[in-house]
Structure formats: structure tokens, C-alpha cells
N, C-alpha and C. Protein backbone atom coordinates (compact mmCIF):
# COMPACT_ATOMS: atom_id res chain seq x y z
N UNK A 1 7.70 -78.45 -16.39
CA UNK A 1 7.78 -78.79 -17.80
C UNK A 1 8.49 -80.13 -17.95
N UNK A 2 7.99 -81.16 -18.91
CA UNK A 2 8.44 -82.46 -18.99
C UNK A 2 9.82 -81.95 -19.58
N UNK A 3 11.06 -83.66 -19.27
CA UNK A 3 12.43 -83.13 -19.64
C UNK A 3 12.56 -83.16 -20.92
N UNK A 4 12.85 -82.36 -21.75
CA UNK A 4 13.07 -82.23 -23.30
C UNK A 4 14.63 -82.93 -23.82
N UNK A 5 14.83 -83.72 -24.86
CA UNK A 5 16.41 -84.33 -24.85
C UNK A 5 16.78 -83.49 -26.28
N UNK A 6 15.86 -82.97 -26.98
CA UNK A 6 16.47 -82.15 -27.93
C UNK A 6 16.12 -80.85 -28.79
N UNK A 7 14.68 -80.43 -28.16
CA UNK A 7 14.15 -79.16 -28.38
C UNK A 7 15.08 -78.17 -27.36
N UNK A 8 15.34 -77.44 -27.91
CA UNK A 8 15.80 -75.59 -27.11
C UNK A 8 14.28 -75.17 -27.29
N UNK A 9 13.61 -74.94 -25.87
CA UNK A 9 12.36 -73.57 -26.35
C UNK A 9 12.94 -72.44 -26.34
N UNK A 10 12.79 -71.60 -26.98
CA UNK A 10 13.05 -70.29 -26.41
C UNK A 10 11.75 -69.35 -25.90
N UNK A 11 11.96 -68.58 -25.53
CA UNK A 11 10.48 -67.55 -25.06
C UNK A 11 9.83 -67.35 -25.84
N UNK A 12 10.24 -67.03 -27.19
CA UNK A 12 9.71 -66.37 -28.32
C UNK A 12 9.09 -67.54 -28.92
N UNK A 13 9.51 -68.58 -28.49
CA UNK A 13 8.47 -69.73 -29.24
C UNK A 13 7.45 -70.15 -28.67
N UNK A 14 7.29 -69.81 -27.29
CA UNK A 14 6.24 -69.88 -26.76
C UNK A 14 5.35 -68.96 -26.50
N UNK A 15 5.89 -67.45 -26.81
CA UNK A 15 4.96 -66.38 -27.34
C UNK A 15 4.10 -66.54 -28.73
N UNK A 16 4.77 -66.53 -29.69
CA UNK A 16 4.56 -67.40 -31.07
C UNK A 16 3.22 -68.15 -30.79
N UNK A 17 3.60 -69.42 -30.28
CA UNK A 17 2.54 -70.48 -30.16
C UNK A 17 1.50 -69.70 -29.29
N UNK A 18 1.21 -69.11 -28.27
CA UNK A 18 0.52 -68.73 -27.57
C UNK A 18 -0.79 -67.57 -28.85
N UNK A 19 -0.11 -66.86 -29.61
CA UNK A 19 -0.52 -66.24 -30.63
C UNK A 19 -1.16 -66.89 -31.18
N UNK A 20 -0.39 -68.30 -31.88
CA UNK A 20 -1.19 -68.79 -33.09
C UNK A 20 -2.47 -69.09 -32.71
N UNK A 21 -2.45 -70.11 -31.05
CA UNK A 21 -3.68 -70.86 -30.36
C UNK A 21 -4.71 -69.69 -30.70
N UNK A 22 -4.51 -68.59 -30.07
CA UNK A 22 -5.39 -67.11 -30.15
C UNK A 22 -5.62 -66.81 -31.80
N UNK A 23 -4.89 -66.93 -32.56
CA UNK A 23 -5.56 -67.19 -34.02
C UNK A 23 -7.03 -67.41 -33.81
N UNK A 24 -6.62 -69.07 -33.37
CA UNK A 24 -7.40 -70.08 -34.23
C UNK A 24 -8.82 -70.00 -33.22
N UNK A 25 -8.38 -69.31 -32.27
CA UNK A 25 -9.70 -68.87 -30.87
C UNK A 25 -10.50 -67.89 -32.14
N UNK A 26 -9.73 -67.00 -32.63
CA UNK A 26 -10.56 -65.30 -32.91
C UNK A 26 -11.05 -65.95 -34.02
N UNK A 27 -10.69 -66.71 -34.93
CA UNK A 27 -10.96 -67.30 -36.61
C UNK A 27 -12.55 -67.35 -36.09
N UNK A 28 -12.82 -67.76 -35.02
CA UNK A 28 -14.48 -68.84 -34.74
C UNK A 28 -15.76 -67.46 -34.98
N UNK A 29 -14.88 -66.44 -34.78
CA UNK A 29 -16.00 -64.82 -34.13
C UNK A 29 -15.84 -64.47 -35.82
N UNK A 30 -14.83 -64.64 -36.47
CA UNK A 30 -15.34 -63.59 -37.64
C UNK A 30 -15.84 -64.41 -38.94
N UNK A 31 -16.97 -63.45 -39.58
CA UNK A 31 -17.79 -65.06 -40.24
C UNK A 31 -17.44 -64.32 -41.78
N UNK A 32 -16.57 -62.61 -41.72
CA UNK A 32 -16.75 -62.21 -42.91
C UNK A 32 -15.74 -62.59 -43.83
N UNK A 33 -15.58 -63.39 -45.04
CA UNK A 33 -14.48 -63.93 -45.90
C UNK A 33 -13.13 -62.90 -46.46
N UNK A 34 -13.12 -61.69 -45.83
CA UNK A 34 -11.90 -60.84 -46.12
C UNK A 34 -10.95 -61.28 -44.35
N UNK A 35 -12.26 -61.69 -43.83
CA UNK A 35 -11.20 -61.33 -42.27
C UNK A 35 -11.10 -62.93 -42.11
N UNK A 36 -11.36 -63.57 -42.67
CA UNK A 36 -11.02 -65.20 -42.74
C UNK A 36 -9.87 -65.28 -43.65
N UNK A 37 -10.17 -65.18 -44.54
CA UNK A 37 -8.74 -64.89 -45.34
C UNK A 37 -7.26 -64.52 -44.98
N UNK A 38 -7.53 -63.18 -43.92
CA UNK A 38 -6.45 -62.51 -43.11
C UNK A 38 -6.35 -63.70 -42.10
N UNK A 39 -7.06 -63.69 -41.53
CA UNK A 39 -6.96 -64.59 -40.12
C UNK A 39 -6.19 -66.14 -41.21
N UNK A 40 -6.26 -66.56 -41.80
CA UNK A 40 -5.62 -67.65 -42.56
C UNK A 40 -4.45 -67.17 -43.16
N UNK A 41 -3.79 -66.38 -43.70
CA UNK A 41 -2.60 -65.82 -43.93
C UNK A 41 -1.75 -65.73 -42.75
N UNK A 42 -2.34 -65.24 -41.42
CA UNK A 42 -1.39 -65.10 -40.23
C UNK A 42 -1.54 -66.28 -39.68
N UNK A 43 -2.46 -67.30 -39.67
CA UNK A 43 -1.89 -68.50 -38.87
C UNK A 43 -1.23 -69.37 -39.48
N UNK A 44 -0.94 -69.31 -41.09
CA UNK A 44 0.39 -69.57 -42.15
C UNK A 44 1.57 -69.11 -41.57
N UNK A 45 1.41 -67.69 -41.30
CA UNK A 45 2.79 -67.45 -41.30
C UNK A 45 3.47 -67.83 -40.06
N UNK A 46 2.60 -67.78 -38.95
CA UNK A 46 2.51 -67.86 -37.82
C UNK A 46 3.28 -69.50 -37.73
N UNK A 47 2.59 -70.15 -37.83
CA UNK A 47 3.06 -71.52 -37.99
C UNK A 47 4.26 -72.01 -38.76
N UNK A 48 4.79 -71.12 -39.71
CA UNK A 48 5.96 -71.09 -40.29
C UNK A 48 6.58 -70.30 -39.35
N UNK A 49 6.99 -69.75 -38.46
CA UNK A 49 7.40 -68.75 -37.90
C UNK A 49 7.96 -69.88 -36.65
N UNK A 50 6.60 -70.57 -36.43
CA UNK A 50 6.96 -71.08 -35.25
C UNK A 50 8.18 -72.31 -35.41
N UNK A 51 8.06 -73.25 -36.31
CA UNK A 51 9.11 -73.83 -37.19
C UNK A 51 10.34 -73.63 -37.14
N UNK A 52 10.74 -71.82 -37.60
CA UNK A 52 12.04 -71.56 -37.93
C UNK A 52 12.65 -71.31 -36.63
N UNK A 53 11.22 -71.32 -35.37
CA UNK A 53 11.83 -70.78 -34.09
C UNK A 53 12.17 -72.14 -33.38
N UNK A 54 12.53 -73.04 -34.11
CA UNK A 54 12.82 -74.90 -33.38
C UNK A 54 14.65 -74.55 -32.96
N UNK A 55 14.92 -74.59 -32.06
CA UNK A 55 16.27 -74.77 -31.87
C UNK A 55 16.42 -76.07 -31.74
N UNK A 56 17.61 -76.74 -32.17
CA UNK A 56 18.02 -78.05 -31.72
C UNK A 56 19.89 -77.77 -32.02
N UNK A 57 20.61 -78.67 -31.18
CA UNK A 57 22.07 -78.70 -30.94
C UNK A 57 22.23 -76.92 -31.06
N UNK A 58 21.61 -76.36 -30.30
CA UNK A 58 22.00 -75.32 -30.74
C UNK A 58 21.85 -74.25 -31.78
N UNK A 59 21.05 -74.96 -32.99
CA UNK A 59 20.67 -74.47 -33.62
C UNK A 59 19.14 -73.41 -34.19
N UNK A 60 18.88 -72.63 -35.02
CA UNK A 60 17.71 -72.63 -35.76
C UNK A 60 17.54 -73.09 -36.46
N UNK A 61 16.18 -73.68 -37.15
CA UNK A 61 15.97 -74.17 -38.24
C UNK A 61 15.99 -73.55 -39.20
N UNK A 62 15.58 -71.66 -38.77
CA UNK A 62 15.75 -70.80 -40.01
C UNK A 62 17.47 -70.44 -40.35
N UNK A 63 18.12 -70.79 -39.20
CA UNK A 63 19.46 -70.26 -39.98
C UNK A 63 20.45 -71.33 -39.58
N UNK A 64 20.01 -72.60 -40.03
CA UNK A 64 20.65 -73.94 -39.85
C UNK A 64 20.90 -74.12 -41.61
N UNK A 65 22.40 -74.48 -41.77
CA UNK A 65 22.94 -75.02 -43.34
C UNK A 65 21.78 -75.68 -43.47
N UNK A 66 21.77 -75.21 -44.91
CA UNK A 66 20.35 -75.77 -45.76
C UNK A 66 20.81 -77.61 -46.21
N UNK A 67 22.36 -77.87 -46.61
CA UNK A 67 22.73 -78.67 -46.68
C UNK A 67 22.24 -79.70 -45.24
N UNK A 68 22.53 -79.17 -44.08
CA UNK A 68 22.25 -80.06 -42.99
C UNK A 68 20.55 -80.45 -42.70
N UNK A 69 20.14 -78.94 -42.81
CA UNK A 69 18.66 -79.21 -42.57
C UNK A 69 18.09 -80.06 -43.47
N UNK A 70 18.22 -80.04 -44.96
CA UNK A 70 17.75 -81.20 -45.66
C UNK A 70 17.98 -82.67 -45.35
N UNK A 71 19.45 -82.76 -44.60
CA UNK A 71 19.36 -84.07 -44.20
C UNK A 71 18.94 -84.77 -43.45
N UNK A 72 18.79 -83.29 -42.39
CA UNK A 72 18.31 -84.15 -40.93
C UNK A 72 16.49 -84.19 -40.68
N UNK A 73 16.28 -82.93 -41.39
CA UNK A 73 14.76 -82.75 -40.73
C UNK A 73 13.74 -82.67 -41.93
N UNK A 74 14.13 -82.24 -42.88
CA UNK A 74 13.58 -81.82 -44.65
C UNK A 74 12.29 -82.90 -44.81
N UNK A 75 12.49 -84.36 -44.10
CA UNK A 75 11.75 -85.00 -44.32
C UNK A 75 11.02 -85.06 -44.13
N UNK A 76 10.90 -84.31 -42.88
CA UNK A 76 9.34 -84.47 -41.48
C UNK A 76 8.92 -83.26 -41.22
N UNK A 77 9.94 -81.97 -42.24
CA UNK A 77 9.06 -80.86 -42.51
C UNK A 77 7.58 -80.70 -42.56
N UNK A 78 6.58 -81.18 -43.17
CA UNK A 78 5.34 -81.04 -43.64
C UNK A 78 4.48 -81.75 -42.26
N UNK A 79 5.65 -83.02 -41.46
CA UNK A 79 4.54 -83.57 -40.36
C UNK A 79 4.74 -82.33 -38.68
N UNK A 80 6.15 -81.79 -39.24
CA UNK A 80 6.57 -80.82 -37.95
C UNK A 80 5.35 -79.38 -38.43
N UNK A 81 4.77 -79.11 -39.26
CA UNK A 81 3.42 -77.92 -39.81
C UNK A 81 2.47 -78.65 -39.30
N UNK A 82 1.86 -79.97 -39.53
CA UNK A 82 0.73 -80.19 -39.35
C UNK A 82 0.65 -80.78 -37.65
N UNK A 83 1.72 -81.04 -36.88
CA UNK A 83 1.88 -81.08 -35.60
C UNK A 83 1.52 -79.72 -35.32
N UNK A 84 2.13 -78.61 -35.67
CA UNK A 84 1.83 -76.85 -35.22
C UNK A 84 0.73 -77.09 -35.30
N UNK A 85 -0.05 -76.99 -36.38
CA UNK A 85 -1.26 -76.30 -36.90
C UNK A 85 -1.96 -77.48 -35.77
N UNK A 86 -2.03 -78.74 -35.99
CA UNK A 86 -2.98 -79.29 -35.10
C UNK A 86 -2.92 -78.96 -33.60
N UNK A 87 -2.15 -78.99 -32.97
CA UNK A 87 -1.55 -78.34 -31.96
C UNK A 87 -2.46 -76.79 -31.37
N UNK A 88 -2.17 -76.02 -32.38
CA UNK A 88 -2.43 -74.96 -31.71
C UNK A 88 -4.03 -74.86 -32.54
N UNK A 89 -4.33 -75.32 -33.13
CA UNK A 89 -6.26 -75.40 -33.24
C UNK A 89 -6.98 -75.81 -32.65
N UNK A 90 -6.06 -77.05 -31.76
CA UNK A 90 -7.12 -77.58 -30.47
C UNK A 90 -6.45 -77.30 -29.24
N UNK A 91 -5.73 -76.20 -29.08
CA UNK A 91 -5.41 -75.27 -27.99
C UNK A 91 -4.50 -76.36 -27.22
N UNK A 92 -3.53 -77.34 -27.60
CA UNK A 92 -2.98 -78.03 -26.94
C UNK A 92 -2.30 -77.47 -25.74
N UNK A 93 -2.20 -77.86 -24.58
CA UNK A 93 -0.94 -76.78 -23.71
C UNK A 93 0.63 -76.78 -24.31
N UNK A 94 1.19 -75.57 -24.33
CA UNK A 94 2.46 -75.63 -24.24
C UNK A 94 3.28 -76.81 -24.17
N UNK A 95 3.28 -76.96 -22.91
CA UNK A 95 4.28 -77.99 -22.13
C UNK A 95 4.11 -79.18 -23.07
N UNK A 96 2.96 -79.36 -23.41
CA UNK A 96 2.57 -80.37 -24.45
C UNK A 96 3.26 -80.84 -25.54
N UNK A 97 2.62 -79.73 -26.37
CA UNK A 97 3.37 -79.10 -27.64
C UNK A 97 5.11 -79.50 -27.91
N UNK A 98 5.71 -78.84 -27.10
CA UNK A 98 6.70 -78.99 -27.44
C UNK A 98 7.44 -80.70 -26.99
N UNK A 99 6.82 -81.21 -26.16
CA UNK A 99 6.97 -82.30 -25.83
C UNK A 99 6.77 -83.35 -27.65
N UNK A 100 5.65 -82.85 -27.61
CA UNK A 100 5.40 -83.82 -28.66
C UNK A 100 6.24 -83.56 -29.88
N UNK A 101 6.79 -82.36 -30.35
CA UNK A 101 7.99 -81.85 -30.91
C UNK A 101 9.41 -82.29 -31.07
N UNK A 102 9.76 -82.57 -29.59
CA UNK A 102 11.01 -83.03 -29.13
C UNK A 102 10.67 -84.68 -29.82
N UNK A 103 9.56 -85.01 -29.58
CA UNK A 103 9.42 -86.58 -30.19
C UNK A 103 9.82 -87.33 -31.46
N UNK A 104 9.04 -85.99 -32.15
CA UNK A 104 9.68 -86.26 -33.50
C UNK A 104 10.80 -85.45 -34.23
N UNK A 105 11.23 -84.44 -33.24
CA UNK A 105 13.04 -84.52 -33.55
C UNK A 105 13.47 -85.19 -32.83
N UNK A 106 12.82 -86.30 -32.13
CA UNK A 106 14.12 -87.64 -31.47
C UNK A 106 13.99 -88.47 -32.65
N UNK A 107 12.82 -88.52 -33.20
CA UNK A 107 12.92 -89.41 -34.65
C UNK A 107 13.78 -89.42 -35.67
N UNK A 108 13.49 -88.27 -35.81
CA UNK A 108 14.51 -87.55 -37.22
C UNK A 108 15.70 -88.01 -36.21
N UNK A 109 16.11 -87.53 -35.27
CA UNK A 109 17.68 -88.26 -35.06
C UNK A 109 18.17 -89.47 -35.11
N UNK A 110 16.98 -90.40 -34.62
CA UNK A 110 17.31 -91.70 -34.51
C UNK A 110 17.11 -91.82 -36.25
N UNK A 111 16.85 -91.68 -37.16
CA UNK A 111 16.69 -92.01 -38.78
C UNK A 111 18.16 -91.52 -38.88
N UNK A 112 18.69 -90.33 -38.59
CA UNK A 112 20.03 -90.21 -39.06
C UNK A 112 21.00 -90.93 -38.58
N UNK A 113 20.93 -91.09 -37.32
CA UNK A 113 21.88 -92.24 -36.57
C UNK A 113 21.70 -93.39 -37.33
N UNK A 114 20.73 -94.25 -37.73
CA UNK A 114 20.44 -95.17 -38.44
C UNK A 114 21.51 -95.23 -39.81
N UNK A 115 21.03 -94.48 -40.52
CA UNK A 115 21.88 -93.77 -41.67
C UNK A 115 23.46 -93.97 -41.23
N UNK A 116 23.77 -93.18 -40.31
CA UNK A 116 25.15 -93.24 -39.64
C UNK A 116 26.14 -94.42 -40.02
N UNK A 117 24.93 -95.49 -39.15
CA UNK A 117 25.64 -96.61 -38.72
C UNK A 117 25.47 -97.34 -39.69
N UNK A 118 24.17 -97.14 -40.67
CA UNK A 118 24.43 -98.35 -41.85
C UNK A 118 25.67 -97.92 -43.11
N UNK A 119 26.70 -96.34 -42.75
CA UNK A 119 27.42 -95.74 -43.20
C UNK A 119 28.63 -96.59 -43.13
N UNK A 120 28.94 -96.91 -41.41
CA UNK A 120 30.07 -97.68 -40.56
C UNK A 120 30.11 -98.80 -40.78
N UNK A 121 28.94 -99.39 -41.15
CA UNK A 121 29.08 -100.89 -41.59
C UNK A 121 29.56 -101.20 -42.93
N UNK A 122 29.29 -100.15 -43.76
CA UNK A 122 29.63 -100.69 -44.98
C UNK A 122 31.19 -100.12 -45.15
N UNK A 123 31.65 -99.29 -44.70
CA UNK A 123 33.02 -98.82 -44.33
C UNK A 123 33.65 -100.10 -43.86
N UNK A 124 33.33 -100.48 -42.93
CA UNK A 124 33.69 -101.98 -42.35
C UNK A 124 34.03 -102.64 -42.95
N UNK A 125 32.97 -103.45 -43.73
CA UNK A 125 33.30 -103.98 -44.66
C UNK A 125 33.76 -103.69 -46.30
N UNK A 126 33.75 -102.83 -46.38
CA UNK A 126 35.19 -102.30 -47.64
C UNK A 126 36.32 -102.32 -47.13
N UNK A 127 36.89 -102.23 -46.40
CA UNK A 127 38.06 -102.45 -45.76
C UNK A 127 38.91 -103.57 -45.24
N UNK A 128 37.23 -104.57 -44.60
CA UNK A 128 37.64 -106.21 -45.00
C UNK A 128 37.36 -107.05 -46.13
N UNK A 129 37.20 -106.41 -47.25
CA UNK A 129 37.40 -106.94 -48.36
C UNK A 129 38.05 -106.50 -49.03
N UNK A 130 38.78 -104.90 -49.05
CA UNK A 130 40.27 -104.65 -49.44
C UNK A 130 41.15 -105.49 -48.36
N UNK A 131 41.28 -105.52 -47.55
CA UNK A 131 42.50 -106.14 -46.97
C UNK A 131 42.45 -108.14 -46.99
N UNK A 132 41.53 -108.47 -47.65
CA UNK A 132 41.17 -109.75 -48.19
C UNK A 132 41.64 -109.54 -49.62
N UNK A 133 42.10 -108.48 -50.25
CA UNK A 133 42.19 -108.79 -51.65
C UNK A 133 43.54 -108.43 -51.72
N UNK A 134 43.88 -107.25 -50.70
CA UNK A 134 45.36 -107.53 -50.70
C UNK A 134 46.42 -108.18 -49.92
N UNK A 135 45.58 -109.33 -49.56
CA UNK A 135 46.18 -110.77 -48.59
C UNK A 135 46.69 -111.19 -49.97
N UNK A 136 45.23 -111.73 -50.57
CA UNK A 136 45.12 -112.34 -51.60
C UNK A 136 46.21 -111.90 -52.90
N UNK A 137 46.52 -110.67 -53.27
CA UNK A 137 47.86 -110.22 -54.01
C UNK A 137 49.32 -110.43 -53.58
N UNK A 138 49.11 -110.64 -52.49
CA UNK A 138 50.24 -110.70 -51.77
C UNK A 138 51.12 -112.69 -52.09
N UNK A 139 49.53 -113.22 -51.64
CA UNK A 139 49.46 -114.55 -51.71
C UNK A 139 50.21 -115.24 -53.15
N UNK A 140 49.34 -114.39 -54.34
CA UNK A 140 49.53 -115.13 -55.43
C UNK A 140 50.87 -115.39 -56.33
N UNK A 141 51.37 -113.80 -55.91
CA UNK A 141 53.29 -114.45 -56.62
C UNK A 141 54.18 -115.33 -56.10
N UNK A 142 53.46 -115.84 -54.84
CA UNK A 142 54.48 -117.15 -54.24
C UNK A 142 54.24 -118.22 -54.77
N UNK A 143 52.72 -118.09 -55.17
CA UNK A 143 52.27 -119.73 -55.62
C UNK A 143 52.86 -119.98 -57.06
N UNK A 144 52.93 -118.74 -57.95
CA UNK A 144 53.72 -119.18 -59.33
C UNK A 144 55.15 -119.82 -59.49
């Protein structure tokens, strides 16, 4: 398996995915619109399922602070579904899959690190322009 720097798989996520692929295999055999329907409800949920089963730092996504998850990943929610769903409709392998996963939670990290640091800079500089203004207070009762 390629080296992953920030997906956790667990088993169950690769049972999961192994399911959904088999979905989207059985969807092709049934042509009647009650069992298409069903078969489309479970590879919904399925694919949401597989989602909440993302570990990263340790975490789940299903029982990761909603506060954090909005910040870190909320964004790329809808492209981390249509990675699943594409994924497991054209039977991607595993090893794959999650590879390509880990990719774009290296994204989402590098966007927050980004964030981070354009945080530190401006900290930076509030601090050298308070301590420029209280040079500057310091300065001005000598000159009167």
C-alpha cells in the first residue's frame, strides 16, 4: 500500500468501500425502478458512511468538533462524495482510493496552514506597529 501522510484507514473503511464498488457492480443487473431506487438509497448512504469513516490526526469525521470540521474539511466536503462515488463506480482499487483521499486531505491541510500563517503575519505585524506607536508616545513628551 502507497505511504499515506494523513488518512488512518481503518478495516471498516475498506469493507465499506468494497460494498459500495459491489453496489454500483449489482445497480447494472436490475433494470426494475423500485430496485434502482433501493440500490440508489444504499450507495447514498453507503458513500456517506464511507466519509464519516475518514480518520485523520486521529480523528473521525463523524465524531470530529463540528466547530473544527467546518474549518478544516467543510469545504471539500461535496469534492471528498464525488471522489467516493467516482471512485467506487469505476471500481477504482483500494490502495488507490484512499491514496487519492489522503491527497486532498493534504490539501485541506495545506489551505489551513496557509490560513495559519497568513494569521502569524498579521500578528507580526500588529505588534510592530504597536511597539512603533508606543516608541512614538514615549518619544513625544520630550520633544514639548
Amino acid at each position: 500500500m502507497a505511504e499515506l501522510k494523513y488518512l488512518e484507514p481503518t478495516e471498516l473503511l475498506e469493507k465499506i468501500y468494497a460494498t459500495l464498488c459491489s453496489e454500483y457492480e449489482d445497480a447494472e443487473h436490475y433494470k426494475d425502478e423500485k430496485d434502482q431506487s433501493e440500490i440508489d438509497v444504499t450507495k447514498r448512504r453507503l458513500t456517506k458512511k464511507i466519509f464519516n469513516e475518514f480518520v485523520v490526526d486521529e480523528e473521525y469525521f463523524l465524531t470530529m468538533d463540528s466547530d473544527v470540521f467546518k474549518e478544516r474539511y467543510h469545504l471539500y466536503e461535496d469534492d471528498f462524495l464525488r471522489l467516493i462515488k467516482q471512485c467506487s463506480e469505476n471500481r477504482v482499487e483500494y490502495e488507490t482510493f484512499v491514496q487519492i483521499i489522503d491527497d486532498l486531505i493534504a490539501s485541506a491541510k495545506f489551505r489551513l496552514h496557509a490560513f495559519e500563517q497568513l494569521t502569524e503575519e498579521i500578528q507580526k505585524l500588529q505588534e510592530v506597529d504597536e511597539q512603533e506607536e508606543s516608541e512614538e508616545e514615549n518619544e513625544d513628551p520630550e520633544e514639548e
